[in-house]
N, C-alpha and C. Protein backbone atom coordinates (compact mmCIF):
# COMPACT_ATOMS: atom_id res chain seq x y z
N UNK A 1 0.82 -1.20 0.00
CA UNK A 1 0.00 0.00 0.00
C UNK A 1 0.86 1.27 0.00
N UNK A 2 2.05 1.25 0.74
CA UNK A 2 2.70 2.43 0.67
C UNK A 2 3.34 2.31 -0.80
N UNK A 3 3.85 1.19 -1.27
CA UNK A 3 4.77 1.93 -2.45
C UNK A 3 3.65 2.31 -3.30
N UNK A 4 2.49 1.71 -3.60
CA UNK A 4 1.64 1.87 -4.72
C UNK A 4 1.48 3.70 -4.55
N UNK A 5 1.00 4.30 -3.16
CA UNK A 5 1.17 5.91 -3.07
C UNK A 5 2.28 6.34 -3.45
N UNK A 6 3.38 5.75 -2.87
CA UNK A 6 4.46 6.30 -3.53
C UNK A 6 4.31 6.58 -4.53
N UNK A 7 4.39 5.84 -5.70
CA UNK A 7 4.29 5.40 -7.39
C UNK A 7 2.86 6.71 -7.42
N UNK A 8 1.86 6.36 -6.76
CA UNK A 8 0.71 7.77 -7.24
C UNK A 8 1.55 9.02 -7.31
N UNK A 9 1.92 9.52 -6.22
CA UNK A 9 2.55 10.94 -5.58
C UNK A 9 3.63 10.82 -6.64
N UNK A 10 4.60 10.03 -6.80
CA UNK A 10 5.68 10.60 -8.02
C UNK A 10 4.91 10.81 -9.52
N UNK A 11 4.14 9.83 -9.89
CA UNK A 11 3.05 10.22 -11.03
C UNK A 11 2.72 11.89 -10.98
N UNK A 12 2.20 11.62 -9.65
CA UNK A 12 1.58 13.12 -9.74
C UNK A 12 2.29 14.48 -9.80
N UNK A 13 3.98 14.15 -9.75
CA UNK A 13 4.57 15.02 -9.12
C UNK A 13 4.93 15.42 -10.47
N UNK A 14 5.47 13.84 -11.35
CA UNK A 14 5.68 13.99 -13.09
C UNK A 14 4.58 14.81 -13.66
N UNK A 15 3.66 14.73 -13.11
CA UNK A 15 2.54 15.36 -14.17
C UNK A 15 2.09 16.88 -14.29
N UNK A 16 2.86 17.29 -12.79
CA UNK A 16 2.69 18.71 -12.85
C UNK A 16 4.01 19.29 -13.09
N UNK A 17 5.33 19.05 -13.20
CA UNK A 17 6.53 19.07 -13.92
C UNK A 17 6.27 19.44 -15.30
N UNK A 18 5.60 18.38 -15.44
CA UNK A 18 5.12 18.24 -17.50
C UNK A 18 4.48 19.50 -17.32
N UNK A 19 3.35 20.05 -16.88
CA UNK A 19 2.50 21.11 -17.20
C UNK A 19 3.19 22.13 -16.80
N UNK A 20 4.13 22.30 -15.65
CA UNK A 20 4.78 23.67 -15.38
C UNK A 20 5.61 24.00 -16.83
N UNK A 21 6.45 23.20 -17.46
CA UNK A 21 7.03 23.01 -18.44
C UNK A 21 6.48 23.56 -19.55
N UNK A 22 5.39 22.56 -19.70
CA UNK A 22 4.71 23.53 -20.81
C UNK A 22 4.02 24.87 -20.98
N UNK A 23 3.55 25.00 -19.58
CA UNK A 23 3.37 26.26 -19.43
C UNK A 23 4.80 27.45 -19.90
N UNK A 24 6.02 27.02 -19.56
CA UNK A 24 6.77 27.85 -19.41
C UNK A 24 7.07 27.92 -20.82
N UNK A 25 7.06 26.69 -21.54
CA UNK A 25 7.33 26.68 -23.47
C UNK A 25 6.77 27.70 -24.07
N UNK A 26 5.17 28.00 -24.13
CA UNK A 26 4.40 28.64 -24.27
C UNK A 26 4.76 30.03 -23.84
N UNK A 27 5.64 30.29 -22.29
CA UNK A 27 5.68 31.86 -21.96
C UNK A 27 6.82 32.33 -22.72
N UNK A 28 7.67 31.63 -23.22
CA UNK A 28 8.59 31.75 -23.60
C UNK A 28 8.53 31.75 -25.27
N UNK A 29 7.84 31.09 -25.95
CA UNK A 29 7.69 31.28 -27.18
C UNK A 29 7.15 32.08 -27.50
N UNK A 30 5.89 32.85 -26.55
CA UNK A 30 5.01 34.50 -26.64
C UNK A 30 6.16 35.20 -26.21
N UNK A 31 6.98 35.17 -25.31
CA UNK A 31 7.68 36.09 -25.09
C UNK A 31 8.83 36.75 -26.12
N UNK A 32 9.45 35.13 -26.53
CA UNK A 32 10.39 35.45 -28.24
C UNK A 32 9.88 36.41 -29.39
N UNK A 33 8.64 35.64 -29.49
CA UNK A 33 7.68 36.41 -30.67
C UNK A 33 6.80 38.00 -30.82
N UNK A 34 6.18 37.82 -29.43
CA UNK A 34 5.07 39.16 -29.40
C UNK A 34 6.03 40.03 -27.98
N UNK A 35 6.65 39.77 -27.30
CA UNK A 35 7.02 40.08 -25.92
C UNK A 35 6.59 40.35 -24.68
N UNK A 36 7.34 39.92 -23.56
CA UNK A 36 6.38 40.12 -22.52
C UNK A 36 5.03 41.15 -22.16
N UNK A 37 5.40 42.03 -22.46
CA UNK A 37 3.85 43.26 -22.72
C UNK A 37 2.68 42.68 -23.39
N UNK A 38 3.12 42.24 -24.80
CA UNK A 38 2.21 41.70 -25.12
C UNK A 38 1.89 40.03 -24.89
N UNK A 39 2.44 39.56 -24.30
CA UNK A 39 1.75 38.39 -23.65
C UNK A 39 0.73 37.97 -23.17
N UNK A 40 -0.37 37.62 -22.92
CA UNK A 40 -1.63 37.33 -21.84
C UNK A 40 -1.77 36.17 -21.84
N UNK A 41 -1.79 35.51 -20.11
CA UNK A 41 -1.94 34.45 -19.75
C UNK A 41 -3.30 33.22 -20.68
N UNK A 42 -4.03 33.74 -21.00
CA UNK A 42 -4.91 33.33 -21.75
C UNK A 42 -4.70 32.42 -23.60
N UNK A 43 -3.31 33.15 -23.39
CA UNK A 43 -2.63 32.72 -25.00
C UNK A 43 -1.58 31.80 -24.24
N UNK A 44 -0.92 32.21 -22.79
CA UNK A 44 -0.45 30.77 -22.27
C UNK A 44 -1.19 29.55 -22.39
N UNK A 45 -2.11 29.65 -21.84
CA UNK A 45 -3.01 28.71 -21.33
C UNK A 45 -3.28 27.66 -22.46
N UNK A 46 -3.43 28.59 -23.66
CA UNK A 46 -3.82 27.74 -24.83
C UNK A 46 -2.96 27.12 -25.21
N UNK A 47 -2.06 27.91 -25.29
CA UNK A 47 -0.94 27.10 -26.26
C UNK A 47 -0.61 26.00 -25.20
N UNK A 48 -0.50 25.78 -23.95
CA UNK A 48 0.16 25.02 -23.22
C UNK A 48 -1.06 23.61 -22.59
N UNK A 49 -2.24 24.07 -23.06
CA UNK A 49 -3.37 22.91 -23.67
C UNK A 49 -3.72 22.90 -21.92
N UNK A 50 -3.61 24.03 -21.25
CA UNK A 50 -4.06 23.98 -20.22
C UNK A 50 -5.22 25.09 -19.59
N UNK A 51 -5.69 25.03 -18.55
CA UNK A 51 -6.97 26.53 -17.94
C UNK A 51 -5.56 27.32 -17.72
N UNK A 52 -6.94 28.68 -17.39
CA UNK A 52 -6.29 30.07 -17.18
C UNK A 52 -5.85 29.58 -15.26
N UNK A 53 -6.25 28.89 -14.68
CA UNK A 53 -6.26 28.73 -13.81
C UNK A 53 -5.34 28.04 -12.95
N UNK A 54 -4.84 27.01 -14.57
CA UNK A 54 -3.83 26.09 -14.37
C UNK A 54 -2.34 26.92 -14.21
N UNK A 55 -2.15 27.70 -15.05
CA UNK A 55 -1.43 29.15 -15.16
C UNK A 55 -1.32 29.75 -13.45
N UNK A 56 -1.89 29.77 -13.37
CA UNK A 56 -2.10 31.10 -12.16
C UNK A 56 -1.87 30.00 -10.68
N UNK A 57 -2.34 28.69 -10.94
CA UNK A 57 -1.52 27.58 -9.87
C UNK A 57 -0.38 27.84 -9.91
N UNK A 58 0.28 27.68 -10.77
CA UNK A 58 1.90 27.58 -10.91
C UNK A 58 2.84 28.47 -11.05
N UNK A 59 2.15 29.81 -10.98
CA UNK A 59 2.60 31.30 -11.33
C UNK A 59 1.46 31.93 -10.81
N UNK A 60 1.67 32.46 -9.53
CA UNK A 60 0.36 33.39 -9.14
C UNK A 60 0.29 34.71 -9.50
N UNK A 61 1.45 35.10 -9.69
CA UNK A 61 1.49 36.49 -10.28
C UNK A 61 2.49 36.71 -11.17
N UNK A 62 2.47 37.81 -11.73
CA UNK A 62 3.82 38.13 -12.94
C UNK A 62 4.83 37.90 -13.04
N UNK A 63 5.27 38.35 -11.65
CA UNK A 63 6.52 38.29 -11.54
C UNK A 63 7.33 36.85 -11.04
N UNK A 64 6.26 36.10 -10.58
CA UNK A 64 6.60 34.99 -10.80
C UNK A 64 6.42 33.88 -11.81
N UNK A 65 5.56 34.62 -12.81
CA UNK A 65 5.86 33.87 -14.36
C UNK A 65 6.82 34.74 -14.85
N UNK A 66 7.39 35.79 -14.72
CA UNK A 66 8.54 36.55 -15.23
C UNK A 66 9.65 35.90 -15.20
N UNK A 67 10.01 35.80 -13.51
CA UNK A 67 11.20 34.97 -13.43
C UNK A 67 11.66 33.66 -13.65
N UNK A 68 10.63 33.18 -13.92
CA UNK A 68 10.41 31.39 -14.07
C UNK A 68 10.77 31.11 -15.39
N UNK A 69 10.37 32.22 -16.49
CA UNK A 69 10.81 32.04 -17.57
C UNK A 69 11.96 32.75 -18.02
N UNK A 70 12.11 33.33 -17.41
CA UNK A 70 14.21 33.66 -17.53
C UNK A 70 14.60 33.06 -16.94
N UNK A 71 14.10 32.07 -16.18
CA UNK A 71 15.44 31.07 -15.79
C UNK A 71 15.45 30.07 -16.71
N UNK A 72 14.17 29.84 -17.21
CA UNK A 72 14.06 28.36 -18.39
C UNK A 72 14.83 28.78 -19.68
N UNK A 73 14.69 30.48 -19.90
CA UNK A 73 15.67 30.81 -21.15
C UNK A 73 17.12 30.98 -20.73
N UNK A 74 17.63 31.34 -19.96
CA UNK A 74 18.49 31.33 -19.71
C UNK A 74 19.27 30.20 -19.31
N UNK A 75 18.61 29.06 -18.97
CA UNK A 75 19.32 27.70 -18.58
C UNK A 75 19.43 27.32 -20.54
N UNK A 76 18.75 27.36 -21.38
CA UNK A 76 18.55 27.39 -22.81
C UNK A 76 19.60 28.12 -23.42
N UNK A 77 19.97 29.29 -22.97
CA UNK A 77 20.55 29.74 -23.72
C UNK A 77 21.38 30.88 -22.98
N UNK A 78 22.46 29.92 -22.08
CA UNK A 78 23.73 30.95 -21.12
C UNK A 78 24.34 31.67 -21.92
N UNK A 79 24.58 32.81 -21.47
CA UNK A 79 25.06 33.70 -21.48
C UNK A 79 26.86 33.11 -21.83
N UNK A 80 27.80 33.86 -22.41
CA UNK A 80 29.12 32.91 -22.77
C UNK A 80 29.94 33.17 -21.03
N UNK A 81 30.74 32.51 -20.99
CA UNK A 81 31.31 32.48 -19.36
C UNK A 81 32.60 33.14 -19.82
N UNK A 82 32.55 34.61 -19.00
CA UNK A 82 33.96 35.48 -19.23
C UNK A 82 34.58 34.91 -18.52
N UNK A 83 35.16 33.55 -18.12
CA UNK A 83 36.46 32.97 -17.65
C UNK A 83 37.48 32.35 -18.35
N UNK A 84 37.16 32.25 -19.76
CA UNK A 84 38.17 32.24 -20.50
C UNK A 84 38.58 33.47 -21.20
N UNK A 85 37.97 34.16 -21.18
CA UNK A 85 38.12 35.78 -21.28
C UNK A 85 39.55 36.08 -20.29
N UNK A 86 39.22 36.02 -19.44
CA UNK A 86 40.23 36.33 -18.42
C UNK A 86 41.54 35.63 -18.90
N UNK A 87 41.45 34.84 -19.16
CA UNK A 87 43.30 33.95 -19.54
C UNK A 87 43.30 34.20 -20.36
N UNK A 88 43.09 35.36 -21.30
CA UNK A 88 43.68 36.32 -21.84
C UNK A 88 44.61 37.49 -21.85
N UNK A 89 45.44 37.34 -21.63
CA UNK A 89 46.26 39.07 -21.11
C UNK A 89 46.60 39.79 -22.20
N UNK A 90 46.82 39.93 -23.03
CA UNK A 90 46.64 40.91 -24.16
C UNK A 90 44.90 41.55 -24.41
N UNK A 91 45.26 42.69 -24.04
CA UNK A 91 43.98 43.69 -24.20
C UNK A 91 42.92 43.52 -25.48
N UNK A 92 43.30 43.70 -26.31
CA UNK A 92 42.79 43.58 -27.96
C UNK A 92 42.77 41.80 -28.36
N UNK A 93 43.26 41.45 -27.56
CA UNK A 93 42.80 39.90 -27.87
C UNK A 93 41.54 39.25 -27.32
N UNK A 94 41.73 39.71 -26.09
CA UNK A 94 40.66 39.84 -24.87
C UNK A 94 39.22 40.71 -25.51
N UNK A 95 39.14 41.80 -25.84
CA UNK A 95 38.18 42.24 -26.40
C UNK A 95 37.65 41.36 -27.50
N UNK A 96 38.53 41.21 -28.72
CA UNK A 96 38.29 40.54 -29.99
C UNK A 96 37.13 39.26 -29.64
N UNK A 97 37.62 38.54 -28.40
CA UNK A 97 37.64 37.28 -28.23
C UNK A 97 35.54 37.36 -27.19
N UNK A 98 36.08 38.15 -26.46
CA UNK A 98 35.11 38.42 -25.68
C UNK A 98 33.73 39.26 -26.43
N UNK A 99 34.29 39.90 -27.40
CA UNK A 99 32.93 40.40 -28.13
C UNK A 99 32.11 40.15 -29.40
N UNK A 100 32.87 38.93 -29.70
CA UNK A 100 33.19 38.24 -30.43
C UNK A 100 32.15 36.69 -30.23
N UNK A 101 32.00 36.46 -28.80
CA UNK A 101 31.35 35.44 -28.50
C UNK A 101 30.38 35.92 -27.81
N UNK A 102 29.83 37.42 -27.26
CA UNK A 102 28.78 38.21 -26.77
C UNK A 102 28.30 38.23 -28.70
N UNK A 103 28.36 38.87 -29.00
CA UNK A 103 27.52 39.01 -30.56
C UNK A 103 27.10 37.97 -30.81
N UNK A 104 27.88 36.87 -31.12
CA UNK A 104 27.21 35.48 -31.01
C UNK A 104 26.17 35.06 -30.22
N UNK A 105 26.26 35.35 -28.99
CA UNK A 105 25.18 34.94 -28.11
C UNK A 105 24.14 36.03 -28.26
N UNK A 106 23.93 37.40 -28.62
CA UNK A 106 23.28 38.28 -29.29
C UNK A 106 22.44 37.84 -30.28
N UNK A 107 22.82 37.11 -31.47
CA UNK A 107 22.49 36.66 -32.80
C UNK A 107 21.29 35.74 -32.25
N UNK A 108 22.22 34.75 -31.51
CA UNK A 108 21.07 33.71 -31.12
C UNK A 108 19.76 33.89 -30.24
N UNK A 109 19.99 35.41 -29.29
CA UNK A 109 19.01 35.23 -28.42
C UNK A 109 18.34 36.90 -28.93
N UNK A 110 18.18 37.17 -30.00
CA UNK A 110 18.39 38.30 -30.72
C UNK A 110 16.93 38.96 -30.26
N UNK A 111 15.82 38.09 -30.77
CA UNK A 111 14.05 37.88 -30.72
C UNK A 111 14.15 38.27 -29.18
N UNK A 112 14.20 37.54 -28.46
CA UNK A 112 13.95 37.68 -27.35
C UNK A 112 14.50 38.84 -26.37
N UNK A 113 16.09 39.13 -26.44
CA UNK A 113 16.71 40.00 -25.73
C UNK A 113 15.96 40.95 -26.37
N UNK A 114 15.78 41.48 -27.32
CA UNK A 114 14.48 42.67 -27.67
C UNK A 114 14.14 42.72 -27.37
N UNK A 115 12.91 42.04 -27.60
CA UNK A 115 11.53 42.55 -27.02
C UNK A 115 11.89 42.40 -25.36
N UNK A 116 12.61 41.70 -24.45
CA UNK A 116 12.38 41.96 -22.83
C UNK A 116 13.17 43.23 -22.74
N UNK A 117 14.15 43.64 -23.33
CA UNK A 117 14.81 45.15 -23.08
C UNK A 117 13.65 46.44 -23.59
N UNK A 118 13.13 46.06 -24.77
CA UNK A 118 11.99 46.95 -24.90
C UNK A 118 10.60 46.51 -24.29
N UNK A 119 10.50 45.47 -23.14
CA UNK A 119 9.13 46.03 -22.47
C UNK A 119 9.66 46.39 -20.96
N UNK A 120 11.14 45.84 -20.69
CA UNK A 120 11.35 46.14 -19.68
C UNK A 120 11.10 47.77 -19.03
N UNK A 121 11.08 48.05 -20.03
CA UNK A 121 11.33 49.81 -19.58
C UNK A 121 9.74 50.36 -19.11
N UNK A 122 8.71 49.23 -19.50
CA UNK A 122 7.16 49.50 -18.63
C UNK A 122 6.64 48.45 -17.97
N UNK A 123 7.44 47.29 -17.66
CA UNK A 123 7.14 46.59 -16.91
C UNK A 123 8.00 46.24 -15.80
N UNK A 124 7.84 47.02 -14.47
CA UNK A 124 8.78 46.89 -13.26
C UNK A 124 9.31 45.82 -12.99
N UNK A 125 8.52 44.52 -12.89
CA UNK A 125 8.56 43.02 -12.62
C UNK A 125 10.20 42.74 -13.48
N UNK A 126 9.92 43.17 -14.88
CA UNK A 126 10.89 42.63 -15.79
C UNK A 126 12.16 43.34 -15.77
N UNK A 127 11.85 44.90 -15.36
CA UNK A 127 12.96 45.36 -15.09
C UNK A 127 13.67 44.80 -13.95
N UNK A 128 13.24 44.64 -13.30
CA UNK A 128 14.34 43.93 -11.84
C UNK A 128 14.43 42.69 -12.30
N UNK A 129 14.31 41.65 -13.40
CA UNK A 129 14.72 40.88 -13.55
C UNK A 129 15.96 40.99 -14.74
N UNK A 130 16.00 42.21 -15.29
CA UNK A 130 17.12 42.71 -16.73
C UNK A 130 18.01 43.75 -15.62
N UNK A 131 17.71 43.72 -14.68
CA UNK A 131 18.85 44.77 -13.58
C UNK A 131 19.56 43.68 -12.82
N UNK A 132 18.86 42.62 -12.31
CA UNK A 132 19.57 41.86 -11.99
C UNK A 132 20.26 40.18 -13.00
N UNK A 133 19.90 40.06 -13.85
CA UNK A 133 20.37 39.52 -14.63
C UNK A 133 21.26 40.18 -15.74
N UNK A 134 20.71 40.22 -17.13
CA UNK A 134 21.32 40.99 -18.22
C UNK A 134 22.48 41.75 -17.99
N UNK A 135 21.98 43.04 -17.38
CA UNK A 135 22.52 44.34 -16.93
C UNK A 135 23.75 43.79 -15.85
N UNK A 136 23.80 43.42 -14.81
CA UNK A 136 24.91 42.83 -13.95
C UNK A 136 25.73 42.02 -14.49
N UNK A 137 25.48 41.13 -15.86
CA UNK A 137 25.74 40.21 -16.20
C UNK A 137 27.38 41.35 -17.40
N UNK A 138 26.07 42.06 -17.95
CA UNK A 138 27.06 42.63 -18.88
C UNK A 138 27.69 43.87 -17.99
N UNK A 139 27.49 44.21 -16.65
CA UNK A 139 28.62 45.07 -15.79
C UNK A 139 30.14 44.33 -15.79
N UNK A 140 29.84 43.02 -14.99
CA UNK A 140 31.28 42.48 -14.90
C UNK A 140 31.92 42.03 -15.85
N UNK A 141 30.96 41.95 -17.62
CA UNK A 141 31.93 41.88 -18.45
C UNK A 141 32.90 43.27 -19.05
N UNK A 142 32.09 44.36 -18.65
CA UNK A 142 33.02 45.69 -18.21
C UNK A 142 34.15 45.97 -17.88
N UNK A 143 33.96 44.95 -16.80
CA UNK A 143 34.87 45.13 -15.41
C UNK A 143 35.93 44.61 -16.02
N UNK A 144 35.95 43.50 -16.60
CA UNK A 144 36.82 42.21 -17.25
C UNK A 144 37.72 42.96 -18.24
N UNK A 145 36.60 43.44 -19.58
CA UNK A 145 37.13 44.13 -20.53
C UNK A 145 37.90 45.01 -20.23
N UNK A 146 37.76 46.11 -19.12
CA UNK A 146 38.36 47.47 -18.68
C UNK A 146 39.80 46.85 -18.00
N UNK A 147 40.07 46.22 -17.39
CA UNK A 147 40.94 45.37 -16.50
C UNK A 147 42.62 45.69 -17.53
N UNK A 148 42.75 45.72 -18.55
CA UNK A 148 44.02 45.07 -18.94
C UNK A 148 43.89 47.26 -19.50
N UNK A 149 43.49 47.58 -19.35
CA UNK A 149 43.26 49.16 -19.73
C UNK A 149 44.77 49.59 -18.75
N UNK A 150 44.10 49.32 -17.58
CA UNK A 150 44.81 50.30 -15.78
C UNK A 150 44.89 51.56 -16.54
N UNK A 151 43.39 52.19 -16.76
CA UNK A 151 43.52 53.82 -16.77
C UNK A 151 43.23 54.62 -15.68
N UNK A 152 43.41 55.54 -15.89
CA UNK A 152 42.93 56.56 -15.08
C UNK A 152 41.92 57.75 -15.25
N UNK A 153 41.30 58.10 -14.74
CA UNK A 153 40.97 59.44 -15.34
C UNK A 153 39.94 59.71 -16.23
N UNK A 154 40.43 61.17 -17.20
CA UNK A 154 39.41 60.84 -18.07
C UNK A 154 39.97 59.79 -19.64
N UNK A 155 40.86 59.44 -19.37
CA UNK A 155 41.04 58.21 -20.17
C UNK A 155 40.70 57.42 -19.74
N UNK A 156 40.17 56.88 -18.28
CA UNK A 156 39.49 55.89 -18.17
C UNK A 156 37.98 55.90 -18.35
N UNK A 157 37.60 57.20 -18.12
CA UNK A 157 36.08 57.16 -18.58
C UNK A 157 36.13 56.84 -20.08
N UNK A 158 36.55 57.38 -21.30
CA UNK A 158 36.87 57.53 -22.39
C UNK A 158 36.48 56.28 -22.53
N UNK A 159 37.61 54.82 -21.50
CA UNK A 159 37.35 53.71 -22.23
C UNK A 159 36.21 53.17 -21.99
N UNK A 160 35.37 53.49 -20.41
CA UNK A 160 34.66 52.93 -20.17
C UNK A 160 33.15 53.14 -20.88
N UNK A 161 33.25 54.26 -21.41
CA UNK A 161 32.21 54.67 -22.26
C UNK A 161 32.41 53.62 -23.50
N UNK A 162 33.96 53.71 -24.27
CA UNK A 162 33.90 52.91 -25.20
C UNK A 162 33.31 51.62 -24.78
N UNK A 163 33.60 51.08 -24.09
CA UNK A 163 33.30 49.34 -23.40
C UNK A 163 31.80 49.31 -23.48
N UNK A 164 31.01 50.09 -22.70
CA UNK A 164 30.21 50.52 -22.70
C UNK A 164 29.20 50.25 -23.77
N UNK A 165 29.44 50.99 -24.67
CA UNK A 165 29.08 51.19 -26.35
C UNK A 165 29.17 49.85 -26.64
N UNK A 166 30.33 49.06 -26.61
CA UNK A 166 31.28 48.12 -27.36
C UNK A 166 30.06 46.45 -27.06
N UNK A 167 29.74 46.74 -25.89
CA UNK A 167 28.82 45.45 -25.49
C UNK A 167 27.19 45.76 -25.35
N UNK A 168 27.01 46.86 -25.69
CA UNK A 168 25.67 47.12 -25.71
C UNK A 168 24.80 46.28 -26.80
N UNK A 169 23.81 45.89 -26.77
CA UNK A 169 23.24 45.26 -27.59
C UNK A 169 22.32 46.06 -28.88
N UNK A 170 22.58 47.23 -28.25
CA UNK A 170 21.88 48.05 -29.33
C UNK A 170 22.77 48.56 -30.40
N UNK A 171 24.20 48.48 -30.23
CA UNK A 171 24.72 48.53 -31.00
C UNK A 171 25.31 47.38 -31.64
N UNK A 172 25.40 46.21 -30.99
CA UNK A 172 25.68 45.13 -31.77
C UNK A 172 24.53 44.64 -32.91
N UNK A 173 23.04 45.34 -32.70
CA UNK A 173 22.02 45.51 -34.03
C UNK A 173 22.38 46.48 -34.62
N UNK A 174 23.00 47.26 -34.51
CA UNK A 174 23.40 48.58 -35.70
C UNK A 174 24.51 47.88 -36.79
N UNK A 175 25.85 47.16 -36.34
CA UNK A 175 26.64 46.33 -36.95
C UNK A 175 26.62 45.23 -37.21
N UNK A 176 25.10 44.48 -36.82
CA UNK A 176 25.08 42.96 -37.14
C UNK A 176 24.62 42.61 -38.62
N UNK A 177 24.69 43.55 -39.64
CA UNK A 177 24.79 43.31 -40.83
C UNK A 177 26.26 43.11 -41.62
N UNK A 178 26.96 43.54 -40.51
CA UNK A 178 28.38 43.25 -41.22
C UNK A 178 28.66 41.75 -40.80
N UNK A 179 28.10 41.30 -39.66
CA UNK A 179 28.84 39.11 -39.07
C UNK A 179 29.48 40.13 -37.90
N UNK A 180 29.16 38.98 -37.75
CA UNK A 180 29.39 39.11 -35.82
C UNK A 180 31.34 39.56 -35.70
N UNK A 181 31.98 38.74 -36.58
CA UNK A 181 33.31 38.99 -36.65
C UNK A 181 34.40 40.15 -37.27
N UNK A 182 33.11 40.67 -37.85
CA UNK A 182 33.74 42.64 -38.67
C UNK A 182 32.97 43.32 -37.17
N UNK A 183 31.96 43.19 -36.93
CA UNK A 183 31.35 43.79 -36.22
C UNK A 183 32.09 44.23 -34.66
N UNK A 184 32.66 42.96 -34.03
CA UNK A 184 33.45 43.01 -33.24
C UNK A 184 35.00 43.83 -33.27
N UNK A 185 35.39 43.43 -34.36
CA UNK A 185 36.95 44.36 -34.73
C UNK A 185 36.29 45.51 -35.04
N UNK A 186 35.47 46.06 -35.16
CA UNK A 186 35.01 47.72 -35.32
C UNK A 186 34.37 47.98 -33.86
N UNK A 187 34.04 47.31 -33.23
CA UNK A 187 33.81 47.79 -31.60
C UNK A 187 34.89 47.67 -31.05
N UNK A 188 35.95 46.81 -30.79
CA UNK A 188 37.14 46.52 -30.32
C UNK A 188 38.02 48.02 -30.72
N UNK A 189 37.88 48.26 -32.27
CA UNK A 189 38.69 49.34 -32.50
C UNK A 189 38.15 50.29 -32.11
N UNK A 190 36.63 50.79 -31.34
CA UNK A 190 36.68 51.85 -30.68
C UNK A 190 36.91 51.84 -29.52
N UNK A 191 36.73 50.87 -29.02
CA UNK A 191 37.47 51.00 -27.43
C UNK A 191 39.19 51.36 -27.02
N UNK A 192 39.79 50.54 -28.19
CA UNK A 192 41.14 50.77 -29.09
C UNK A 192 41.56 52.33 -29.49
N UNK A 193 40.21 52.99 -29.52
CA UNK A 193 40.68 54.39 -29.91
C UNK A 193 40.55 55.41 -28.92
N UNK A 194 39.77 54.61 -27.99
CA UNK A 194 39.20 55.62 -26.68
C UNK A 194 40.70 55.78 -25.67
N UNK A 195 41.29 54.65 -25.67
CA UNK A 195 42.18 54.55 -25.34
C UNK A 195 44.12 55.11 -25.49
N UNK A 196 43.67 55.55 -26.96
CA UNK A 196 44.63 55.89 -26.97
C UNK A 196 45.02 57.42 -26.82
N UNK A 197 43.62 58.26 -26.19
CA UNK A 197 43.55 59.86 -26.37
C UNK A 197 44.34 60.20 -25.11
């Protein structure tokens, strides 16, 4: 009698796994496509072959379907790990290398990092999730990039503005018609130039 509950309760446990899941497929494929703003739980629901209700079990509020689905995209699709960045010591190699595999990861998560940077800016929930993710994420690659600089001053603002510029994603869509790999040696060379005033 006990294992047979057992065997129920893990069934049951698989079965709401499966539906959190799909729920989250669904927040995440509205979110790629139309973006969080335009999302409504109701177009979850459908697509994920479940009630509005089933939704709101597993996510009672926004911000906890917000964060639930940046963690499912983001376990999908990490961010590149600036630790081989670092065993780099040449400056301009280090950039090349490092912005080089940010554009890349840009390209791929292109749909999506859009539209959450452009609804973040009216949806609070999402902003504290692009302040503490995204945004922190691309600070310490700053930090990394700026590192082999040791400026001072206003040559160090100079670079940090360049850096700045150099990993922004809004400008890696201004140059992503040239490939990720012209695109990078023309951000690299402005940080390259900030540097040398």
């Amino acid at each position: 009698m006990i294992e047979k509950r057992r065997y129920e309760l893990k069934k049951r446990a698989e079965k709401l796994d499966q539906t959190r899941r799909r729920i989250l497929d669904a927040t995440v494929d509205l979110h790629r496509t139309l973006g969080p703003g335009a999302t409504r739980i109701t177009e979850i629901a459908r697509r994920a072959g479940v009630q509005r209700v089933t939704v709101y079990g597993h996510f009672p509020d926004e911000a906890a379907l917000l964060a639930a689905c940046s963690a499912h995209w983001r376990a999908l699709h990490p961010a590149p790990d600036p630790a081989a960045w670092r065993a780099v010591s040449d400056r301009g190699a280090r950039l090349r290398l490092a912005l080089g595999d940010l554009y890349a990861w840009y390209r791929e998560t292109e749909p999506m990092t859009a539209n959450v940077l452009r609804d973040a800016e009216t949806i609070p929930a999402l902003r504290a999730i692009v302040d503490g993710g995204l945004a922190r994420y691309l600070g310490e690659v700053r930090t990394l990039l700026a590192e082999p600089f040791r400026a001072r001053g206003t040559r160090r603002d100079r670079i940090d503005a360049a850096i700045r510029a150099a990993v922004d994603f809004h400008l890696w869509r201004a140059l992503a018609t040239l490939g990720d790999t012209q695109a990078a040696e023309l951000a690299a060379g402005l940080v390259e130039l900030a540097a040398k005033r």
